[in-house]
Protein backbone atom coordinates (compact mmCIF):
# COMPACT_ATOMS: atom_id res chain seq x y z
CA UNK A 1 -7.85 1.19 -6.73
CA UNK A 2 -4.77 2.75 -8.57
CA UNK A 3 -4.72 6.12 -9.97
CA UNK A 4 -4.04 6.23 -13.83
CA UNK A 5 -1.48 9.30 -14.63
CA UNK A 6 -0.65 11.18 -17.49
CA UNK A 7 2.62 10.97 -19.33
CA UNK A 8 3.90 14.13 -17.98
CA UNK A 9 2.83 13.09 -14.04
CA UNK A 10 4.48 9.78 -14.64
CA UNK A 11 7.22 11.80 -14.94
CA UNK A 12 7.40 14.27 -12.34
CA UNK A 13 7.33 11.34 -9.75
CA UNK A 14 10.52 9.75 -11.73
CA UNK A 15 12.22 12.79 -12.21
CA UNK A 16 11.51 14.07 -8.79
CA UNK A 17 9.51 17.60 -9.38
CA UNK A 18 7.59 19.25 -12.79
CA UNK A 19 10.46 21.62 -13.37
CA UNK A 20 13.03 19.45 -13.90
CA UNK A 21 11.41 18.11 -17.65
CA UNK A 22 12.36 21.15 -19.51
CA UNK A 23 15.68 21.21 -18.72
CA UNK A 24 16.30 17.58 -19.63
CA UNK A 25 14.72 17.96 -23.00
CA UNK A 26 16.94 21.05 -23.53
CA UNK A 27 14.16 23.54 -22.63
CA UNK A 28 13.58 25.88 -19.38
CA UNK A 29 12.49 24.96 -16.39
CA UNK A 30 8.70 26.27 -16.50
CA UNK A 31 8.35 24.25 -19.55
CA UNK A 32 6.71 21.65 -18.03
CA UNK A 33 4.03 23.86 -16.44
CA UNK A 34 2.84 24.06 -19.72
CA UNK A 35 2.11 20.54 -20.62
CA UNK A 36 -0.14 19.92 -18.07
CA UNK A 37 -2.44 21.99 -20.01
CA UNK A 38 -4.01 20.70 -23.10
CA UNK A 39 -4.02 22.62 -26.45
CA UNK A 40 -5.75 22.58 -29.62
CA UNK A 41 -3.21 19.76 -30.72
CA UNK A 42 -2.75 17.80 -27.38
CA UNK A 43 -4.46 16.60 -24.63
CA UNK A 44 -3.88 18.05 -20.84
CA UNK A 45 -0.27 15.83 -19.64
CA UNK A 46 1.13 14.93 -23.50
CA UNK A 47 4.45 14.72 -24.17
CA UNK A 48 6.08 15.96 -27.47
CA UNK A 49 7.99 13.44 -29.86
CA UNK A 50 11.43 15.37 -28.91
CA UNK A 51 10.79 15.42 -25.48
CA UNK A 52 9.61 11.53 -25.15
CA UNK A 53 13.15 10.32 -26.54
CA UNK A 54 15.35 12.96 -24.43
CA UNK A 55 13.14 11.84 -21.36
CA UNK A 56 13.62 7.98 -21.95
CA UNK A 57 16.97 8.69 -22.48
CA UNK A 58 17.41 10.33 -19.18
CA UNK A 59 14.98 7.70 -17.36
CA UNK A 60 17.55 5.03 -18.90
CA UNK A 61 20.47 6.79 -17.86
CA UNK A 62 19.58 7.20 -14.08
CA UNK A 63 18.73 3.03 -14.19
CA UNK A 64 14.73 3.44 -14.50
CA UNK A 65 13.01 0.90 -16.37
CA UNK A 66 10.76 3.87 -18.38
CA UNK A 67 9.26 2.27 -21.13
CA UNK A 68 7.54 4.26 -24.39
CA UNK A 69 4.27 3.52 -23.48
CA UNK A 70 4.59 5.01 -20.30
CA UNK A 71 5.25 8.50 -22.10
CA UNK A 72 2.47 7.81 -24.78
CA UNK A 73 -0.50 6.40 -22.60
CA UNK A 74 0.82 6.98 -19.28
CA UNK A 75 0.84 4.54 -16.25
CA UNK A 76 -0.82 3.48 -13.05
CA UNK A 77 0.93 5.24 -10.29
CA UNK A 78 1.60 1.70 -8.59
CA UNK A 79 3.37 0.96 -12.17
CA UNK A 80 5.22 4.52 -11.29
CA UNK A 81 5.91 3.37 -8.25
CA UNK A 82 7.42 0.06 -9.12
CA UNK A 83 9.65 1.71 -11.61
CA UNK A 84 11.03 3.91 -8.59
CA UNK A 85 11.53 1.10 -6.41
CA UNK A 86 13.35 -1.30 -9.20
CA UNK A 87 15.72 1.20 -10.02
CA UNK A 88 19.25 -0.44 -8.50
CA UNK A 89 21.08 1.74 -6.10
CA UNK A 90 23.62 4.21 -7.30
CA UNK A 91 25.83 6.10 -5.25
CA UNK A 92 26.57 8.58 -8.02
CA UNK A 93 23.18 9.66 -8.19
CA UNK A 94 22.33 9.71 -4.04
CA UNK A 95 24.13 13.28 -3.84
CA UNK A 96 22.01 14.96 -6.93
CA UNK A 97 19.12 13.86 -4.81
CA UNK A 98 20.29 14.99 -1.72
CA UNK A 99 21.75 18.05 -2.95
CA UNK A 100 25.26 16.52 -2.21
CA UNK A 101 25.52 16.42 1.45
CA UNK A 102 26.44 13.54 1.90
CA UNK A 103 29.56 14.09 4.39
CA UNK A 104 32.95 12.59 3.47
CA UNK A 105 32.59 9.08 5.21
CA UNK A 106 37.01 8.63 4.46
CA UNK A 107 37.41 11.58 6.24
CA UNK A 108 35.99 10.88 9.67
């Protein structure tokens, strides 16, 4: 049985942690925090309009196949985790994820 997630869990498992969402959608980093609670206008995980485009934008960028719906209705966490593990390799993102250190392979 698969676990359905909320737009804003959906992506905290792409992005890698819940305080990394503000800061892509030009926020702070306890942003995010925030929308797992709901309010009078939202439910609990909602994303705002704004942050939706700046996050599939990102998702894009890094060569993750994030789709709308995903940030409207949310996904399945085995559709999360088929996103994750379709996204192609890229060396230029494998030292933002290890905190680049990697060690310098052409100097050894």
């Amino acid at each position: 049985m698969s676990n359905h997630l909320t737009p804003t869990e959906v992506c905290v498992r792409i992005f890698g942690g819940i305080e990394k969402l503000g800061p892509i959608c030009g926020l702070g980093p306890k942003t995010g925090y925030g929308w797992l609670q709901a309010t009078k206008y939202r439910s609990a995980g909602d994303l705002a309009g704004p942050c939706q485009r700046a996050l599939l934008k990102e998702a894009r960028s890094r060569g993750f196949d994030l789709r709308p719906e995903h940030l409207i209705y949310g996904a399945t966490d085995l559709e999360v985790d088929r996103i994750i593990n379709a996204r192609p390799f890229r060396a230029d993102h494998l030292g933002a994820v290890r905190g680049g250190d990697l060690p310098d392979v052409a100097a050894q």
